[in-house]
PDB file of N, CA and C in Angstrom:
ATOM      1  N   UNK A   1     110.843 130.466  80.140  1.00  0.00           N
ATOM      2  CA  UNK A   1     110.830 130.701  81.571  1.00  0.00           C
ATOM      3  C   UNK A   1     111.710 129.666  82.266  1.00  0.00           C
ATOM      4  N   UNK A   2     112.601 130.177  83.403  1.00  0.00           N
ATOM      5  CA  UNK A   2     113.769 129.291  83.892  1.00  0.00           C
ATOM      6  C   UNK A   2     112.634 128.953  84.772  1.00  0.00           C
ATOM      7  N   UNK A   3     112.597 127.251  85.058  1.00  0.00           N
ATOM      8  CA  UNK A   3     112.264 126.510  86.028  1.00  0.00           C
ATOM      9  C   UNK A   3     112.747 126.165  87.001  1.00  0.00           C
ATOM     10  N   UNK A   4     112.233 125.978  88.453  1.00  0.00           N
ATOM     11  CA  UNK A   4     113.005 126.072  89.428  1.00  0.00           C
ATOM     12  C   UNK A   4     112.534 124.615  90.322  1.00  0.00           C
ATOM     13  N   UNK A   5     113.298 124.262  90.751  1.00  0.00           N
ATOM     14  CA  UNK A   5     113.217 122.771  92.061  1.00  0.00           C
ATOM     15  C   UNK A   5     113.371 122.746  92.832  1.00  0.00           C
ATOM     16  N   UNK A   6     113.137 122.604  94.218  1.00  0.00           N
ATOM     17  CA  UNK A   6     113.617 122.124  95.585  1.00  0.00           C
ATOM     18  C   UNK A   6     113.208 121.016  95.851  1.00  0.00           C
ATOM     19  N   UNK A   7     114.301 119.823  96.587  1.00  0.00           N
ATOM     20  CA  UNK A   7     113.680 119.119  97.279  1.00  0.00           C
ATOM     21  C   UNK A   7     113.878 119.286  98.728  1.00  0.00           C
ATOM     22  N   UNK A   8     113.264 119.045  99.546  1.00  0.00           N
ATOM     23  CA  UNK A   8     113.618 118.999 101.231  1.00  0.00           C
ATOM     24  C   UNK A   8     113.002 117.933 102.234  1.00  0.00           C
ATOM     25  N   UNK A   9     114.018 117.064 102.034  1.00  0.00           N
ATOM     26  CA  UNK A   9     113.332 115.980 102.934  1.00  0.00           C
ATOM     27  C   UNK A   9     112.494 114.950 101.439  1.00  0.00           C
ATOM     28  N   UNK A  10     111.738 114.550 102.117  1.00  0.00           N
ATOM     29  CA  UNK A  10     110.025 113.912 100.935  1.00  0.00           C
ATOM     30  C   UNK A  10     109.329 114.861 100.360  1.00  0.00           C
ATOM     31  N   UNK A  11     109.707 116.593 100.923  1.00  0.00           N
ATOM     32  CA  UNK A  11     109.121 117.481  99.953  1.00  0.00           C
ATOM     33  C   UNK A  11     109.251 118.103  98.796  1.00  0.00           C
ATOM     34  N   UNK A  12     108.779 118.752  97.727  1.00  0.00           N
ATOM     35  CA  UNK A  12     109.782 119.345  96.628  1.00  0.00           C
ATOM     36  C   UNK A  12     108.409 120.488  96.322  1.00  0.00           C
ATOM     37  N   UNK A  13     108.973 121.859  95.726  1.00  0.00           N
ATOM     38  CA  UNK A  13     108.575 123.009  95.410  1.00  0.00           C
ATOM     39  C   UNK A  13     108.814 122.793  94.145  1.00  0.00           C
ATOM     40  N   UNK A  14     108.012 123.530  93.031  1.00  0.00           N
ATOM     41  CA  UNK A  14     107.824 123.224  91.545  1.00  0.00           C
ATOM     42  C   UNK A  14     107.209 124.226  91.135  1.00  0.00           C
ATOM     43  N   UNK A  15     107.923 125.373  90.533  1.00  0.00           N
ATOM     44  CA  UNK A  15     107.242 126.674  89.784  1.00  0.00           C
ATOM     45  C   UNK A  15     107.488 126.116  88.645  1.00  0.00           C
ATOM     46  N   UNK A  16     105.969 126.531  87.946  1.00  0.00           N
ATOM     47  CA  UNK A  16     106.411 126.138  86.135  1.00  0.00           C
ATOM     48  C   UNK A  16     105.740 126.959  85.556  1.00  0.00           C
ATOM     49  N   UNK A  17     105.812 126.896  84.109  1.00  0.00           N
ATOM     50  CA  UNK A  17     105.373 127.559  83.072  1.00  0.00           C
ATOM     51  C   UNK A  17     103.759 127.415  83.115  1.00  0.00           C
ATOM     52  N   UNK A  18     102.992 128.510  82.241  1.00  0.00           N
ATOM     53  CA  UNK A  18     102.143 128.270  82.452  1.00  0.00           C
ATOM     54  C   UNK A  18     101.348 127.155  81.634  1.00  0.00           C
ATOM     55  N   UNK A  19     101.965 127.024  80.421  1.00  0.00           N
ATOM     56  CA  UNK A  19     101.213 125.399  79.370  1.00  0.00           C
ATOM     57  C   UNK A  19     101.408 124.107  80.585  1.00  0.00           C
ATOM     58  N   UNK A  20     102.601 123.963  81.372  1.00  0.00           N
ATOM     59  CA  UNK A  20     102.707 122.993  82.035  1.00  0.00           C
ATOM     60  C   UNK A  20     101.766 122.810  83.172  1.00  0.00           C
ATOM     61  N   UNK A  21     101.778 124.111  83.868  1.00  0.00           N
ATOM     62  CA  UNK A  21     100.347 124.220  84.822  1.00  0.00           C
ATOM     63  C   UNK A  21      99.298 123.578  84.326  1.00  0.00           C
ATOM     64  N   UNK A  22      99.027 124.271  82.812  1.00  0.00           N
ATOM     65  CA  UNK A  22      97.420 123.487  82.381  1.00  0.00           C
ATOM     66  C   UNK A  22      97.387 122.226  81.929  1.00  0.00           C
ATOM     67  N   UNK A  23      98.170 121.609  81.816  1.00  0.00           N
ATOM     68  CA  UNK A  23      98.617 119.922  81.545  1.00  0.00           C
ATOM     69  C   UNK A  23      98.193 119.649  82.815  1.00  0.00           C
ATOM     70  N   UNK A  24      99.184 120.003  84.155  1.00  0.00           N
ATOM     71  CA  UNK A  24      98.567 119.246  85.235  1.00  0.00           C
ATOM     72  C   UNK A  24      97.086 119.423  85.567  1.00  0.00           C
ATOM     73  N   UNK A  25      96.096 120.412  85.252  1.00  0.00           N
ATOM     74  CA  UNK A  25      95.187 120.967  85.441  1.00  0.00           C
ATOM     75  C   UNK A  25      94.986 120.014  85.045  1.00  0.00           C
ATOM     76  N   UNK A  26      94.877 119.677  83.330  1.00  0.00           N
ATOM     77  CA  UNK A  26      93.442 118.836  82.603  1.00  0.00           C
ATOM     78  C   UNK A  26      93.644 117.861  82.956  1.00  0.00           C
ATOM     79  N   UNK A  27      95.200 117.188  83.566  1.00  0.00           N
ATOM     80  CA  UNK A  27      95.123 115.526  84.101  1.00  0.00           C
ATOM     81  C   UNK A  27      94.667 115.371  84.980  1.00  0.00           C
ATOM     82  N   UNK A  28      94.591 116.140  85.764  1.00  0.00           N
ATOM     83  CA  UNK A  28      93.921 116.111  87.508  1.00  0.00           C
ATOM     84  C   UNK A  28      92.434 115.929  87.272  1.00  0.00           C
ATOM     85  N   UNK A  29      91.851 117.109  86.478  1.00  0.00           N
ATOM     86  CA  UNK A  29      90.535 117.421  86.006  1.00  0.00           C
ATOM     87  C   UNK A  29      89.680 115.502  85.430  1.00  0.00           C
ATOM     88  N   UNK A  30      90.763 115.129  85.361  1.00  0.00           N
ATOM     89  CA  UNK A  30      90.382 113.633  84.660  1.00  0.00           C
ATOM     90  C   UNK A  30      89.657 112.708  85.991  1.00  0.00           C
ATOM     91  N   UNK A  31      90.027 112.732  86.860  1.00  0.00           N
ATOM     92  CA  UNK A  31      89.687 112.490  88.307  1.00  0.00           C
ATOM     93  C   UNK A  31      90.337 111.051  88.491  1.00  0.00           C
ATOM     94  N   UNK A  32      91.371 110.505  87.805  1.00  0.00           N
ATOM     95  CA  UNK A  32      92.277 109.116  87.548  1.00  0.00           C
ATOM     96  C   UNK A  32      93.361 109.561  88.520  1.00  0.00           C
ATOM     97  N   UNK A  33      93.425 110.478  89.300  1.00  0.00           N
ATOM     98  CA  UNK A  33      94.831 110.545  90.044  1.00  0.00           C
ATOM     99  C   UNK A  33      94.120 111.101  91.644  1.00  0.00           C
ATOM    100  N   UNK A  34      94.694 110.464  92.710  1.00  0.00           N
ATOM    101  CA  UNK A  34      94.164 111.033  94.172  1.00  0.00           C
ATOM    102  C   UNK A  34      94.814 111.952  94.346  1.00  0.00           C
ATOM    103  N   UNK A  35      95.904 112.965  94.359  1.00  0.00           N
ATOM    104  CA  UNK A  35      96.659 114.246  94.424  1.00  0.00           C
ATOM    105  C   UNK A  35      97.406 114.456  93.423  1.00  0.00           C
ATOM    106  N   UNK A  36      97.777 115.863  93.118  1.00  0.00           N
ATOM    107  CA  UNK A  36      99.138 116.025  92.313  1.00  0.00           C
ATOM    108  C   UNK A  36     100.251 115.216  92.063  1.00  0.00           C
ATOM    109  N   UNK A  37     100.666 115.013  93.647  1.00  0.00           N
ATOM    110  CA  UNK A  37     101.488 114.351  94.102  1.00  0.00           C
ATOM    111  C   UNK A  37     101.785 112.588  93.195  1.00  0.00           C
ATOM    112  N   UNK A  38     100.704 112.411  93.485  1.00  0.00           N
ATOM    113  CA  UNK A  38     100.020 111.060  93.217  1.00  0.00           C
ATOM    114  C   UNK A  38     100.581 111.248  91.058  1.00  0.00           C
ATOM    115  N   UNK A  39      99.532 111.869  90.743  1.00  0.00           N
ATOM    116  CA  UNK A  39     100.242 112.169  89.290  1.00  0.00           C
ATOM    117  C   UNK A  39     101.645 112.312  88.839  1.00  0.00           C
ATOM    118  N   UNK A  40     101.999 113.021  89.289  1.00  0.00           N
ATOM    119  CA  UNK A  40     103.798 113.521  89.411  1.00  0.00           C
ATOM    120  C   UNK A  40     104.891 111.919  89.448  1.00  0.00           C
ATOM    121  N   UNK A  41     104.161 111.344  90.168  1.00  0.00           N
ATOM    122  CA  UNK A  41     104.906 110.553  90.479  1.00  0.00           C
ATOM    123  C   UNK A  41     105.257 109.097  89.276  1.00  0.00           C
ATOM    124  N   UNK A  42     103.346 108.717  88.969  1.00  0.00           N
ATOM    125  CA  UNK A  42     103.752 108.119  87.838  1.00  0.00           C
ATOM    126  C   UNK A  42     104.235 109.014  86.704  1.00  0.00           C
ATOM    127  N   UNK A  43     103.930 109.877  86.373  1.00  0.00           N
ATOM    128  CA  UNK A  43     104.781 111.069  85.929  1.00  0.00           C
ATOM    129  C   UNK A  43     106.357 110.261  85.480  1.00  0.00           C
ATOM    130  N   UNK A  44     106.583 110.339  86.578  1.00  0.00           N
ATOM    131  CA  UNK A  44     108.061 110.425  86.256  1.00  0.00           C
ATOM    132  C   UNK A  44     108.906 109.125  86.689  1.00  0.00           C
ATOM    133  N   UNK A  45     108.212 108.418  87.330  1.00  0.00           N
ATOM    134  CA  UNK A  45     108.565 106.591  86.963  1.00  0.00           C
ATOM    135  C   UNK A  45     108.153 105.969  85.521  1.00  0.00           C
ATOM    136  N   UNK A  46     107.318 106.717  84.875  1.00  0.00           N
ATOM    137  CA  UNK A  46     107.090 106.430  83.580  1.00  0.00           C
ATOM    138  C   UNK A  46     107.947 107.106  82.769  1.00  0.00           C
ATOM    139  N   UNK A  47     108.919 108.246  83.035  1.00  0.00           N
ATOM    140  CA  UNK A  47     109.561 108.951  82.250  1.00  0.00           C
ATOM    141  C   UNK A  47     110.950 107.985  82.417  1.00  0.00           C
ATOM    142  N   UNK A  48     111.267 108.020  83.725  1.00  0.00           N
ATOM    143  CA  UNK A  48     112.138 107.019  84.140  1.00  0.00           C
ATOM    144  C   UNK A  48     112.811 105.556  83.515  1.00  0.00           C
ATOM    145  N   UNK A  49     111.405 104.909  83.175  1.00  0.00           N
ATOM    146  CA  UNK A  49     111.373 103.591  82.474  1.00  0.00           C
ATOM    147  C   UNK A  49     111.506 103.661  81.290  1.00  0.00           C
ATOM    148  N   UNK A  50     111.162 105.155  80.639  1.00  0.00           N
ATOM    149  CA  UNK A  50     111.378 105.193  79.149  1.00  0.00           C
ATOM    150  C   UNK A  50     112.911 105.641  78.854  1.00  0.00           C
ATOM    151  N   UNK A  51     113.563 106.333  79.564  1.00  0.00           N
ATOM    152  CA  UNK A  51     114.726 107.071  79.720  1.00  0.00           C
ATOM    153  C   UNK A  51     115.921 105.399  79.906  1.00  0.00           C
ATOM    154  N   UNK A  52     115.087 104.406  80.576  1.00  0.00           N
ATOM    155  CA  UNK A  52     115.985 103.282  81.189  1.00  0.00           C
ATOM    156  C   UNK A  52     116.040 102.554  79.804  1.00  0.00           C
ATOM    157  N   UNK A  53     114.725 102.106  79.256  1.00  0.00           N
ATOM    158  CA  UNK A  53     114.404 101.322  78.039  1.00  0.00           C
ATOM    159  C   UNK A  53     115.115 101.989  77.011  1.00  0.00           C
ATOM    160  N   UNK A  54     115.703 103.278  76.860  1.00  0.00           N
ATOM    161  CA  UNK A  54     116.037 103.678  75.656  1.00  0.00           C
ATOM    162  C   UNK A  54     117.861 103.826  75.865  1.00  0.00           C
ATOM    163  N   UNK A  55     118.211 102.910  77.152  1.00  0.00           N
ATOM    164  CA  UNK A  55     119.912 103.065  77.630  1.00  0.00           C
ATOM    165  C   UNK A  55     120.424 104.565  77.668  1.00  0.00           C
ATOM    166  N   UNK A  56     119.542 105.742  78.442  1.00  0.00           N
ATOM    167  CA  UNK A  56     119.984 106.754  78.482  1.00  0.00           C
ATOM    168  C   UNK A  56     120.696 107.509  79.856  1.00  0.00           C
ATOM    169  N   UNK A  57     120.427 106.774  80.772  1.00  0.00           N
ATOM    170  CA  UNK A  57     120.858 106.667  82.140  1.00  0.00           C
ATOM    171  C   UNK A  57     122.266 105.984  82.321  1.00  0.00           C
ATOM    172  N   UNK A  58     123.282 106.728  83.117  1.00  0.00           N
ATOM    173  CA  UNK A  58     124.318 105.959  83.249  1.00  0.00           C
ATOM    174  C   UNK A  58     124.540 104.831  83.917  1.00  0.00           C
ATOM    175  N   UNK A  59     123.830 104.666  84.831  1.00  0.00           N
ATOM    176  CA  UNK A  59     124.026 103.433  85.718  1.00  0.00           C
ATOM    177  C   UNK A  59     122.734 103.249  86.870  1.00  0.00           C
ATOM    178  N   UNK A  60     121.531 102.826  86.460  1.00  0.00           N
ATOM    179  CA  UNK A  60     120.373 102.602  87.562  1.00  0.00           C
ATOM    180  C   UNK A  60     121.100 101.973  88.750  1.00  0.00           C
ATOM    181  N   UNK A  61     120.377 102.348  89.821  1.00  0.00           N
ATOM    182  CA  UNK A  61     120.647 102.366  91.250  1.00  0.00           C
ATOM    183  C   UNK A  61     120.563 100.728  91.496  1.00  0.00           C
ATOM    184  N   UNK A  62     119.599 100.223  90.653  1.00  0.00           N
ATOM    185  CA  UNK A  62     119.056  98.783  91.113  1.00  0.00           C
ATOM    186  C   UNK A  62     118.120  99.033  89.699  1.00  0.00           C
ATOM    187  N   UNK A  63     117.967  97.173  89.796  1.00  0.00           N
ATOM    188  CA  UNK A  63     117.376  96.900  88.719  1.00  0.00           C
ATOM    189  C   UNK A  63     115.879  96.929  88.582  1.00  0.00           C
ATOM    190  N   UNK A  64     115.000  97.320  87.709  1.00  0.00           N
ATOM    191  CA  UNK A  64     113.688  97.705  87.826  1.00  0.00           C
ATOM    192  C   UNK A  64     112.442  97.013  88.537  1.00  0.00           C
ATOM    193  N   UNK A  65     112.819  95.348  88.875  1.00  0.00           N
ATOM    194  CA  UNK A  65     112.021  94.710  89.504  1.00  0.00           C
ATOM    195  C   UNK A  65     112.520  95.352  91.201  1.00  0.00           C
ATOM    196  N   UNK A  66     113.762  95.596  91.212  1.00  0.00           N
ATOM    197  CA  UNK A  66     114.387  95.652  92.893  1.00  0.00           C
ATOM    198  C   UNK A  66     113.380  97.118  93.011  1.00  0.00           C
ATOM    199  N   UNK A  67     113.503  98.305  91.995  1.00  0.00           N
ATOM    200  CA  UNK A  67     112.993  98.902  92.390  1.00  0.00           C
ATOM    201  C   UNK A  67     111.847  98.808  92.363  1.00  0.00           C
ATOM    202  N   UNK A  68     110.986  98.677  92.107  1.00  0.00           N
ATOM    203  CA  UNK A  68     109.231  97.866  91.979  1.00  0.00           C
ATOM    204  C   UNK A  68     108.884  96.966  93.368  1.00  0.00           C
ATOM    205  N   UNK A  69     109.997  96.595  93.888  1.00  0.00           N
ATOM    206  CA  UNK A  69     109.588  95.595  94.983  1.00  0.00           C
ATOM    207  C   UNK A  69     110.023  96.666  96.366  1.00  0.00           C
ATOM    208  N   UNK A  70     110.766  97.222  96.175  1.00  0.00           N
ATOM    209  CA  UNK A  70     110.705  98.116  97.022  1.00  0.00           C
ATOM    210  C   UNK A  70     110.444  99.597  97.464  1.00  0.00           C
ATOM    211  N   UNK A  71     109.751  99.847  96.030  1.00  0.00           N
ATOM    212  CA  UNK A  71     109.324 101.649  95.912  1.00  0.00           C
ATOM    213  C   UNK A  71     107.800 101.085  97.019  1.00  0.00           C
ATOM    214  N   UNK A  72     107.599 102.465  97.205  1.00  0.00           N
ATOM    215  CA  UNK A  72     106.529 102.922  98.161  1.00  0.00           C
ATOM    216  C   UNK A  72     105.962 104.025  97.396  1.00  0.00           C
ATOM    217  N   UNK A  73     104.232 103.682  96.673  1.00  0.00           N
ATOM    218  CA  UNK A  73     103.890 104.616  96.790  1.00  0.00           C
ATOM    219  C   UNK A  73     103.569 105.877  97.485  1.00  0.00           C
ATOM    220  N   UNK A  74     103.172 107.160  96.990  1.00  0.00           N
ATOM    221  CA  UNK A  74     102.584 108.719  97.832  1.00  0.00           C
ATOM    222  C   UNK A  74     101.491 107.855  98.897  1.00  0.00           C
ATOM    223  N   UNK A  75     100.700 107.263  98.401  1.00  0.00           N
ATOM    224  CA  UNK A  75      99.395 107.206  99.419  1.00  0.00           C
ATOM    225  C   UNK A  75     100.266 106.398 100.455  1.00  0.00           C
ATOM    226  N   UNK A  76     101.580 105.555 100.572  1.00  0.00           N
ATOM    227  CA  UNK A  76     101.970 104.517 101.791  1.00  0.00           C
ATOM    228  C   UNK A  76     103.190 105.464 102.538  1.00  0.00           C
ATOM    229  N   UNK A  77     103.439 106.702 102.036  1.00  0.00           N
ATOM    230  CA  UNK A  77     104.063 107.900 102.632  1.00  0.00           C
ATOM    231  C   UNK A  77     103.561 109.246 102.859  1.00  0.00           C
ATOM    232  N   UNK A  78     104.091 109.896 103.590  1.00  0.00           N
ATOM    233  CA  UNK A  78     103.795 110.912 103.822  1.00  0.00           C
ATOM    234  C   UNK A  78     104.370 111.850 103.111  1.00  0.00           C
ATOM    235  N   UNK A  79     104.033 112.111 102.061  1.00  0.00           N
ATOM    236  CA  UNK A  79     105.421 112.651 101.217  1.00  0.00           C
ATOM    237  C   UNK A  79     104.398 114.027 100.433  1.00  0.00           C
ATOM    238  N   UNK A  80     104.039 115.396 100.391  1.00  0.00           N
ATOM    239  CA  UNK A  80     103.881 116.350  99.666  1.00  0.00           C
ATOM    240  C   UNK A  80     104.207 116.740  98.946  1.00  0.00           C
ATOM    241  N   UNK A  81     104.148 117.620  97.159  1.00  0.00           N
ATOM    242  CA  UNK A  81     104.677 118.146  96.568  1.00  0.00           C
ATOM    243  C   UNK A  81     103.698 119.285  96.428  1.00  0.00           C
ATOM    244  N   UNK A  82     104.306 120.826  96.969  1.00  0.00           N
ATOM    245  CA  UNK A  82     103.834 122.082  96.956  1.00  0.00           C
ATOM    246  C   UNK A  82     103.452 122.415  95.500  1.00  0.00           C
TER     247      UNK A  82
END
């Protein structure tokens, strides 16, 4: 199944497969995350750091403490993912 993305603004739309649906299901179901959103996010700063640690990225924006000192978590934004 082709997967699809939008972002708009702080928002982003996310149709997926259905095994991936039930992944987010049983992690949510865990009650360790305050929204989707909230999941998604270490989600993919953890995918991020592994992708960085393994030199697969061409050139990070800033270095991982710069970004750490200045990321903002979901709960300190207003930020949704549909």
């Amino acid at each position: 199944m082709k997967q699809k993305f939008e972002i708009k603004g702080d928002r982003a739309s996310l149709w997926l497969d259905g095994y991936t649906k039930s992944i987010l299901e049983e992690l949510m179901a865990t009650g360790d995350f305050k929204s989707i959103s909230q999941l998604l996010q270490i989600a993919v700063i953890n995918l991020y750091k592994d992708y960085e640690a393994k030199g697969k990225l061409r050139k990070p924006p800033e270095s991982a403490e710069e970004r750490i000192k200045n990321a903002k978590l979901v709960e300190e934004k207003d930020v949704e993912i549909d």
